[in-house]
Protein backbone atom coordinates (compact mmCIF):
# COMPACT_ATOMS: atom_id res chain seq x y z
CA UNK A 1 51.83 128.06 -75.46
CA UNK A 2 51.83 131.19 -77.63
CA UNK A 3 50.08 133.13 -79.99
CA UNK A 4 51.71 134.53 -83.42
CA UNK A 5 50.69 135.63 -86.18
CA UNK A 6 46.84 134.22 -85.92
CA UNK A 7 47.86 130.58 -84.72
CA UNK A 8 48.46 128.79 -81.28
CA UNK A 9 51.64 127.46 -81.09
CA UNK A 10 51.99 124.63 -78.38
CA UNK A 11 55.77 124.77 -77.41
CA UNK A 12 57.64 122.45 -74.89
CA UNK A 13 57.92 123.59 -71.54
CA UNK A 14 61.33 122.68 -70.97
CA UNK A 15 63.31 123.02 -74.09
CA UNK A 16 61.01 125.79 -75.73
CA UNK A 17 60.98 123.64 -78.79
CA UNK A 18 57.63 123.79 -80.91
CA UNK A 19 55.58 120.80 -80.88
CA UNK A 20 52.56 121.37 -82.86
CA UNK A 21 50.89 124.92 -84.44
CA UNK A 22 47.50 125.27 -85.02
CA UNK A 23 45.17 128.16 -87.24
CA UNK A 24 43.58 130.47 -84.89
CA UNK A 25 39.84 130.99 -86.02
CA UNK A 26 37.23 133.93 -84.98
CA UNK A 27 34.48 132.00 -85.39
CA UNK A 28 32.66 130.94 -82.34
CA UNK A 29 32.62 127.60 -81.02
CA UNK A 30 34.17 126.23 -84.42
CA UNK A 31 36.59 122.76 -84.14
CA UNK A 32 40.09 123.40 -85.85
CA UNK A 33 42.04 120.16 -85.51
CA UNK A 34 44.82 118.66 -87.23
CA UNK A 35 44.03 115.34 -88.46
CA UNK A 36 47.71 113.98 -87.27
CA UNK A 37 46.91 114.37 -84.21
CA UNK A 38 44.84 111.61 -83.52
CA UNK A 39 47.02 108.68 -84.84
CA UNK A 40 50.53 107.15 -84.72
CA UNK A 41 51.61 107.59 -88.03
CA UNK A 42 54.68 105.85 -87.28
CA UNK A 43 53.74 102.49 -87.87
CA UNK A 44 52.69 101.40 -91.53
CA UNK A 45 49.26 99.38 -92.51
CA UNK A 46 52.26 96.32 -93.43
CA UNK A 47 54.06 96.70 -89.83
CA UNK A 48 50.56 96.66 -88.31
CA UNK A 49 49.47 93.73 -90.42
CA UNK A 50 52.90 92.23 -89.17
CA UNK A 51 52.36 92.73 -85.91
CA UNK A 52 49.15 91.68 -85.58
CA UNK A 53 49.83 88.53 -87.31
CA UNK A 54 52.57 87.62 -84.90
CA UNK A 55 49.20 87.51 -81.88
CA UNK A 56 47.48 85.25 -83.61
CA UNK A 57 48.32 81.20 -83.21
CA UNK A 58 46.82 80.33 -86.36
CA UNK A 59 48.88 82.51 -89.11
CA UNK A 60 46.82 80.91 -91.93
CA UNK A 61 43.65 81.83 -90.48
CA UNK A 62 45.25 84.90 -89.05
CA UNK A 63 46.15 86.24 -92.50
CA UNK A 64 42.67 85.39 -93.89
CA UNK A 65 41.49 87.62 -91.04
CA UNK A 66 43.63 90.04 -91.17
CA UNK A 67 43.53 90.76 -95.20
CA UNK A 68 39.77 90.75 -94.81
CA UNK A 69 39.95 93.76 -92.39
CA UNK A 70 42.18 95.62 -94.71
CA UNK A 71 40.07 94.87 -98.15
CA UNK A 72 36.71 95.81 -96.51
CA UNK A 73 38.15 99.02 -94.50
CA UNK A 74 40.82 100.06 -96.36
CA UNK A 75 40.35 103.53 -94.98
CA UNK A 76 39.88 102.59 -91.82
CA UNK A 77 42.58 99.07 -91.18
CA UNK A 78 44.66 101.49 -89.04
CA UNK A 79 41.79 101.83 -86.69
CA UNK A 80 40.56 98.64 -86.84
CA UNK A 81 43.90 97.26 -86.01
CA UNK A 82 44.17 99.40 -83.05
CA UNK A 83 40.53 98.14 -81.73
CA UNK A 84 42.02 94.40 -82.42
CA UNK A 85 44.90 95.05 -80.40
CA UNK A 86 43.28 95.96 -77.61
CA UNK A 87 40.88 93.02 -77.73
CA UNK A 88 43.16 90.87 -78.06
C-alpha cells in the first residue's frame, strides 16, 4: 500500500503492480468504496442466465424461472443468480 496524491493505492506485493486506488477522505468515519469491488463483472447477465440454465433438469421450466428473476430484478439478476448458485 501507498499514499499519493490524496488516495490509497493498494499495490501487489510481489510485482509492485497497482491493483486498485481509492479517494482518500478527511472526514471521519465516512465509507469510500468502489462499487466494482464487490462483484465479478466478468461474467454477463446472458452467460449467467446460461449457466444457470445448464443446473437445472427441466430447461423449459428452468427458463420460465430464470426470465422471471431477471424481469422482476433486473437490477439485481446478478445477485440473485449468485444466491441461486449457491442454493443450488
Amino acid at each position: 500500500m501507498a499514499v499519493r496524491n490524496e488516495e490509497l493505492l493498494i499495490l501487489n506485493d510481489i510485482s509492485g503492480e497497482e491493483i486498485t486506488r481509492h479517494a482518500l477522505s478527511l472526514e471521519k468515519g465516512k465509507l469510500i468504496k468502489k462499487t466494482n469491488h464487490g462483484r465479478n463483472r466478468s461474467k454477463t447477465i446472458q452467460k449467467y442466465r446460461e449457466a444457470m440454465m445448464a443446473l437445472f433438469k427441466d430447461e423449459k421450466s428452468a427458463t420460465l424461472f430464470i426470465d422471471k428473476v431477471i424481469a422482476g430484478h433486473k437490477r439485481y439478476a446478478r445477485d440473485q443468480f449468485l444466491v441461486l448458485e449457491k442454493a443450488i
